[in-house]
Protein backbone atom coordinates (compact mmCIF):
# COMPACT_ATOMS: atom_id res chain seq x y z
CA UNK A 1 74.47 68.04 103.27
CA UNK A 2 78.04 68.75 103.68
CA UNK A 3 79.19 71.21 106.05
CA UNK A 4 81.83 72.44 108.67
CA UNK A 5 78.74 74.93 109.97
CA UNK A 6 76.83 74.12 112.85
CA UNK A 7 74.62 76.95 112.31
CA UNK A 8 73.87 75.59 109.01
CA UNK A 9 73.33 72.15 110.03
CA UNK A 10 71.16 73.07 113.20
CA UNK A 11 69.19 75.02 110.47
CA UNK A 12 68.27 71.93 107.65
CA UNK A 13 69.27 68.76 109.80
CA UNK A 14 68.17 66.83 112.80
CA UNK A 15 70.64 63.74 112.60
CA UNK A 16 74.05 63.28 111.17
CA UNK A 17 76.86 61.53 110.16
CA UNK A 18 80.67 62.09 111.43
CA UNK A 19 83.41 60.38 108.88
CA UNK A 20 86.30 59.79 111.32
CA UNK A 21 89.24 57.23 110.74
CA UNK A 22 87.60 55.86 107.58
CA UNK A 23 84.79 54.92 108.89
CA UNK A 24 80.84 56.48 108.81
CA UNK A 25 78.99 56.69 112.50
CA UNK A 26 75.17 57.64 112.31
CA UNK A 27 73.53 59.61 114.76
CA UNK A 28 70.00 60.15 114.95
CA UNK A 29 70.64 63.03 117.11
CA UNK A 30 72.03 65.79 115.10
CA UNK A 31 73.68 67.65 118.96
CA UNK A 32 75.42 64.11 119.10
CA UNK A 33 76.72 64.34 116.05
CA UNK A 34 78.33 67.98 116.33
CA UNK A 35 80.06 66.78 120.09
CA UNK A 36 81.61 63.62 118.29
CA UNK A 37 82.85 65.95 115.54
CA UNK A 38 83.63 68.73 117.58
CA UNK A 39 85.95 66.01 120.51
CA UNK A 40 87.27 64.49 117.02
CA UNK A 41 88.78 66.91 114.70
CA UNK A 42 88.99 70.24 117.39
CA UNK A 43 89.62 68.52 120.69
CA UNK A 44 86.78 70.46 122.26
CA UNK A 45 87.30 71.26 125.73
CA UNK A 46 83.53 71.59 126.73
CA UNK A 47 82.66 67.90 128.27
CA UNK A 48 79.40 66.68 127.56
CA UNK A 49 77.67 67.35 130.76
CA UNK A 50 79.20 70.99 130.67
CA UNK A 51 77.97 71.91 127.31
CA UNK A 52 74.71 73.48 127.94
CA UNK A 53 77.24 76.44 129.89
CA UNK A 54 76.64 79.32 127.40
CA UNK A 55 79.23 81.49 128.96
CA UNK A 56 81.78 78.23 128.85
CA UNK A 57 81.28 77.97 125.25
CA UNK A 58 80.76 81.71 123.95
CA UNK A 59 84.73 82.24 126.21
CA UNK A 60 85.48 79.58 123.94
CA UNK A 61 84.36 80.73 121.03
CA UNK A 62 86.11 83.60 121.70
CA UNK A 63 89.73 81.87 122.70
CA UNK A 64 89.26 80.62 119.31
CA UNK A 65 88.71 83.89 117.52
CA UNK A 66 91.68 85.54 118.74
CA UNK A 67 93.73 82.60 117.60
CA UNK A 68 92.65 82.90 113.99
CA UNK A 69 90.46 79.31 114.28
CA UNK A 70 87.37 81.13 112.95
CA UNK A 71 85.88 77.91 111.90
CA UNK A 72 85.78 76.06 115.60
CA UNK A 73 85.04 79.87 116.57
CA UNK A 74 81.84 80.02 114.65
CA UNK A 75 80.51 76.39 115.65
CA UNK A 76 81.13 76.96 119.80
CA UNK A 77 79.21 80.63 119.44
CA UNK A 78 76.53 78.44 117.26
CA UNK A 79 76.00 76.57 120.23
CA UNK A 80 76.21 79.01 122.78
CA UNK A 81 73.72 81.09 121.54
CA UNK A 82 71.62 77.71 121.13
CA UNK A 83 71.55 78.35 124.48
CA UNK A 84 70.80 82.16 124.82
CA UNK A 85 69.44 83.65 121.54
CA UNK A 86 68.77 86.98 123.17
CA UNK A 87 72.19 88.20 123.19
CA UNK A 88 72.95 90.79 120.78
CA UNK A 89 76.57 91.27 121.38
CA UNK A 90 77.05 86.99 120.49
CA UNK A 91 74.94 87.45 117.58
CA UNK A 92 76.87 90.18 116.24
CA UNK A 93 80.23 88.77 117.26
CA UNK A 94 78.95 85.60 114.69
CA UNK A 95 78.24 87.91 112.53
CA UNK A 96 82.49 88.88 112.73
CA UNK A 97 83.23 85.40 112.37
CA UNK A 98 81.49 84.28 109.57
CA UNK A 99 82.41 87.57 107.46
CA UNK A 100 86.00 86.17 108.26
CA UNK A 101 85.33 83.10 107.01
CA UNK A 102 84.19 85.07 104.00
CA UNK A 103 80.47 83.75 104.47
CA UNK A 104 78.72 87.34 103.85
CA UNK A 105 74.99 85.93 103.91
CA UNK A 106 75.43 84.52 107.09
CA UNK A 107 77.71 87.39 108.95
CA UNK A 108 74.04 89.88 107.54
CA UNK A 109 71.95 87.37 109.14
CA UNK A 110 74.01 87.87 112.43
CA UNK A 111 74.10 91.21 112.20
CA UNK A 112 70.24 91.65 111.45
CA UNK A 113 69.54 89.25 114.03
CA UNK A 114 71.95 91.60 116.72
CA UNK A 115 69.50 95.10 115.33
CA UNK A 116 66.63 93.51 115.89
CA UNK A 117 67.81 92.69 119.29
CA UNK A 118 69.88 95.91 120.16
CA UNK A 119 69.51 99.04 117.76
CA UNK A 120 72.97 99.82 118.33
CA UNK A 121 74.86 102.30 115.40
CA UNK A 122 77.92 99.66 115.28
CA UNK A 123 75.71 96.87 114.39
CA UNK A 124 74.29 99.27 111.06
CA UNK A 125 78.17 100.33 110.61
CA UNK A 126 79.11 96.12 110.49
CA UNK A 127 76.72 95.85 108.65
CA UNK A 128 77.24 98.39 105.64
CA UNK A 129 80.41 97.52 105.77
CA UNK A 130 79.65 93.93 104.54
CA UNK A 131 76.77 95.07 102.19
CA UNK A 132 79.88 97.77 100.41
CA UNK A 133 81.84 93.99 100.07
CA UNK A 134 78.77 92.51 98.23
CA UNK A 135 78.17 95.76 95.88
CA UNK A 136 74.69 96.05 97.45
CA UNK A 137 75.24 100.04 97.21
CA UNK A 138 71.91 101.41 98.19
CA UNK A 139 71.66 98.93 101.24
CA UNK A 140 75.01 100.00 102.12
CA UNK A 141 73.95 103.90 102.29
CA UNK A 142 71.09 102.91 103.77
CA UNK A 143 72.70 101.54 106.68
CA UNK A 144 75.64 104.08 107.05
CA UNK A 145 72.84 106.92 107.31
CA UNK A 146 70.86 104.82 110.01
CA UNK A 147 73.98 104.53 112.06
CA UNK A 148 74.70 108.23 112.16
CA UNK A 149 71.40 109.16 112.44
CA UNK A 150 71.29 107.27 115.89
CA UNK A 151 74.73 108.68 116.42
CA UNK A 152 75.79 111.59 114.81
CA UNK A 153 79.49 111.84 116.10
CA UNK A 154 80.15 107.68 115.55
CA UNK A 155 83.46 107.98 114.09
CA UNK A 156 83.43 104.61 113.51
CA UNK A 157 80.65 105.28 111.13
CA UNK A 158 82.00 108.66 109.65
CA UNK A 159 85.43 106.82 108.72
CA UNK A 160 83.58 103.94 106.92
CA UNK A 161 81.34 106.11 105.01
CA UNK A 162 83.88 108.42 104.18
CA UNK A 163 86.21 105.87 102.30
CA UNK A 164 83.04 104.43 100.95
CA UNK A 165 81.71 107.56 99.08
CA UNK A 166 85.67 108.22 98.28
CA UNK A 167 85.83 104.50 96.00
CA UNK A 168 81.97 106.17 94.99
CA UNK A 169 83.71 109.32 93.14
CA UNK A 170 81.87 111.63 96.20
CA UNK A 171 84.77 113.01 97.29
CA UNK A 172 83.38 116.27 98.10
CA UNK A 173 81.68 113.95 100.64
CA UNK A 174 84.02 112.07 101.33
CA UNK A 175 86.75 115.07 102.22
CA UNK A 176 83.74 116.02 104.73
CA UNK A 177 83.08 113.23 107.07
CA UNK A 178 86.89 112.43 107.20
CA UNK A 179 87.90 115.78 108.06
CA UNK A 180 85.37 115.53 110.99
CA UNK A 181 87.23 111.98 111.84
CA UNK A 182 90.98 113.10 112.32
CA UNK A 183 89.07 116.25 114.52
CA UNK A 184 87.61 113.59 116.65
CA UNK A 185 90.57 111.33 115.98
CA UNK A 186 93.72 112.57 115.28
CA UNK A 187 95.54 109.34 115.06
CA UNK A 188 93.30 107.91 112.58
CA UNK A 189 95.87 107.01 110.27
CA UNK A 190 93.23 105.61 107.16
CA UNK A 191 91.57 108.96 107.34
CA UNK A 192 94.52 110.84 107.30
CA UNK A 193 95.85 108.78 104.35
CA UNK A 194 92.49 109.38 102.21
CA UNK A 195 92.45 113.15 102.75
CA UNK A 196 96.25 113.15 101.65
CA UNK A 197 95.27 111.83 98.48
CA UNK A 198 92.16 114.05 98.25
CA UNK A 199 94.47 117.01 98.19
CA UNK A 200 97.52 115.57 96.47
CA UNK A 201 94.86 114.95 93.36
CA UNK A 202 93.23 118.65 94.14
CA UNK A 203 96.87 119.80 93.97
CA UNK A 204 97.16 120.82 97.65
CA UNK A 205 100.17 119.35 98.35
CA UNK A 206 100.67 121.19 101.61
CA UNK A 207 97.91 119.57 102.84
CA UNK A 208 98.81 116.84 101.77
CA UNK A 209 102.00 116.56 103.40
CA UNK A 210 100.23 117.56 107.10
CA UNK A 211 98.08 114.47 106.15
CA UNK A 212 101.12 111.84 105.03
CA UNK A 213 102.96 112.67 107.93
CA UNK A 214 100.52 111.61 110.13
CA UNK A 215 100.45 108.75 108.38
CA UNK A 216 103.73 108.11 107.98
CA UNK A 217 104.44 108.83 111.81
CA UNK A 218 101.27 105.80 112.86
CA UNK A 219 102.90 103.53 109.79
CA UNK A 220 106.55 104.01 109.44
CA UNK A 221 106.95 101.01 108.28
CA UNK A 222 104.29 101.16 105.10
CA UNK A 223 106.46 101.83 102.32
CA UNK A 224 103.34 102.22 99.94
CA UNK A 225 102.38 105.13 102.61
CA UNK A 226 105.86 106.57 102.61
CA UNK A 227 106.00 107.27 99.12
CA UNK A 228 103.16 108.84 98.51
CA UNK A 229 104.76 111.15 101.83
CA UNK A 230 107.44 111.73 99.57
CA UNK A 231 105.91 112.71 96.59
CA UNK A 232 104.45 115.28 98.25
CA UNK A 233 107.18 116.73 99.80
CA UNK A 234 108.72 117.03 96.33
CA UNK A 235 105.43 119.02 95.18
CA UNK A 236 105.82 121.05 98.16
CA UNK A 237 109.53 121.97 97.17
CA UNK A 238 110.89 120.07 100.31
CA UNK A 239 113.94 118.02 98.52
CA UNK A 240 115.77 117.19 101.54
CA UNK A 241 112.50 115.67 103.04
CA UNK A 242 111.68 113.84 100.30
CA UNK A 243 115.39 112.68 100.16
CA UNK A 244 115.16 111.64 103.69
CA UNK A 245 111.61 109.86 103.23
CA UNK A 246 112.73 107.74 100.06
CA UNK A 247 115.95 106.97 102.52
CA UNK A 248 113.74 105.59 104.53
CA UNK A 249 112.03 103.46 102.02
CA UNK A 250 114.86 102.00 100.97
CA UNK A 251 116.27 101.05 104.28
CA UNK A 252 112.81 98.91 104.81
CA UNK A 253 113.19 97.61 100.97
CA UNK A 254 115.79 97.78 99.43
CA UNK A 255 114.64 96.72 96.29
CA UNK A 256 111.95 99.38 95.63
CA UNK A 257 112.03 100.23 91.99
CA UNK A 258 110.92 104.03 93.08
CA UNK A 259 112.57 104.73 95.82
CA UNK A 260 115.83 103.73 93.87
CA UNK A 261 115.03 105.83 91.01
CA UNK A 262 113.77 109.03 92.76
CA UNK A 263 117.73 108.92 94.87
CA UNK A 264 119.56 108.18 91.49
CA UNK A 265 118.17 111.24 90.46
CA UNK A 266 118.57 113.02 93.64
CA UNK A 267 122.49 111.79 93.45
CA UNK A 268 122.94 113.30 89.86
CA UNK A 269 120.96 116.16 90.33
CA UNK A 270 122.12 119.93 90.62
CA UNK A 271 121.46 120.87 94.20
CA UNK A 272 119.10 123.48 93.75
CA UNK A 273 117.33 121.32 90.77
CA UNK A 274 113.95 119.95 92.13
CA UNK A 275 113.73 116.38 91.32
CA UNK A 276 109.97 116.43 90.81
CA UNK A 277 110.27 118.49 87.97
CA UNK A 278 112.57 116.96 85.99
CA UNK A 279 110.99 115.66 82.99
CA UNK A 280 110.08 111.80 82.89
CA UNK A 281 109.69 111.72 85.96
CA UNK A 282 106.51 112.90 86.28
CA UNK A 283 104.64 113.19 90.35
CA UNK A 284 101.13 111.89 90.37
């Protein structure tokens, strides 16, 4: 076996091999084997007599994460919960680590083995999360209803669910749970920016606008965001608002095909004439 994992190899392996500088070194002991590695190609700051320090190698582990090396990330965790397999919160934070290193089987694993240590709602909520990425549907539900059954105001859970039964064509459902988000949350800006496009396709564009510009006001510098803002102040009849927001567009890209062609015809266009209407050019 190949692998950069530690938890892999502590799983099938008890010796090991490290290829360094051309040439192969043997080690009968596999924990020998991941140090060499580990002082080799990460320059691992845990000595050898230190290593056994869980809390040494989990801040590690965590030093790691936050500087986007996910792989040394997972392999110092591995070890430091060698060393204390009881704690949920390391477990779970695996679980992060590995779903960044876009290894879903293992981040469930983490997160299963984190529930079965701590029932916690944000585990489930993880946890669906990664089961909506691997189409696993009814898992997925499953898990989302767990999380808000142990807490019924987790608007970490109400978000998630909300833009999951959204993608499902629920959006009756969906409209639901966000709406109890951004009263909870106001500055949610990814719940704000689904219910804007709930009510731009239900034709409430007024609504729609209160949602965008919320959006627009957390993001201002989301151009994808922005013009769906200004589409929907053009349904709403607003043309110097929409003017203003496809401005604004084009002062962050200058190159944007719409925002180009929406103030071309905004330039050419009778004053009182609203833009949106014109035909071809048609507001979704």
């Amino acid at each position: 076996m190949v692998s950069h994992s530690t938890t892999t190899l502590r799983e099938y392996c008890s010796s090991g091999i490290v290829l360094e500088a051309g040439r192969a070194v043997y080690y009968s002991d596999l924990e020998e084997a991941i140090h060499q590695h580990e002082q080799s190609i990460y320059n691992a700051f845990v000595p050898r007599e230190s290593e056994q320090d869980a809390e040494a190698l989990y801040r590690e582990s965590k030093r790691r994460r936050q500087n986007g090396d996910y792989l040394s990330a997972e392999e110092f965790l591995s070890r430091a919960l060698a060393e204390r397999p009881e704690n949920a919160h390391w477990h779970a934070l695996l679980g992060e680590i590995n779903r960044r290193l876009g290894n879903n089987t293992a981040a469930l694993d983490s997160y299963q083995r984190a529930l079965t240590l701590s029932n916690e709602a944000r585990f489930h909520v993880a946890r669906a999360k990664i089961l909506v990425a691997e189409d696993l549907s009814t898992e997925a539900e499953e898990a989302f209803a767990t999380a808000l059954a142990l807490e019924p105001e987790n608007v970490a859970a109400s978000y998630a669910l909300g833009r999951y039964l959204y993608r499902r064509g629920d959006v009756a459902g969906s409209e639901h749970l966000l709406l109890r988000v951004v009263a909870a949350d106001p500055d949610n800006a990814g719940a704000h920016r689904v219910l804007a496009q709930i009510n731009d396709a239900a034709g409430n564009h007024g609504s729609a606008v209160f949602h965008h510009a919320h959006v627009a006001r957390f993001m201002p510098r989301n151009t994808a965001f922005l013009l769906g803002y200004a589409r929907s102040r053009e349904c709403c009849g607003d043309r110097s608002g929409a003017r203003e927001t496809y401005a604004e567009v084009l002062l962050l890209d200058r190159t944007n095909a719409q925002a180009r062609k929406a103030m071309d015809i905004y330039e050419t266009a009778p004053a009182t004439e609203n833009p949106a209407a014109r035909k071809g050019n048609t507001v979704d």
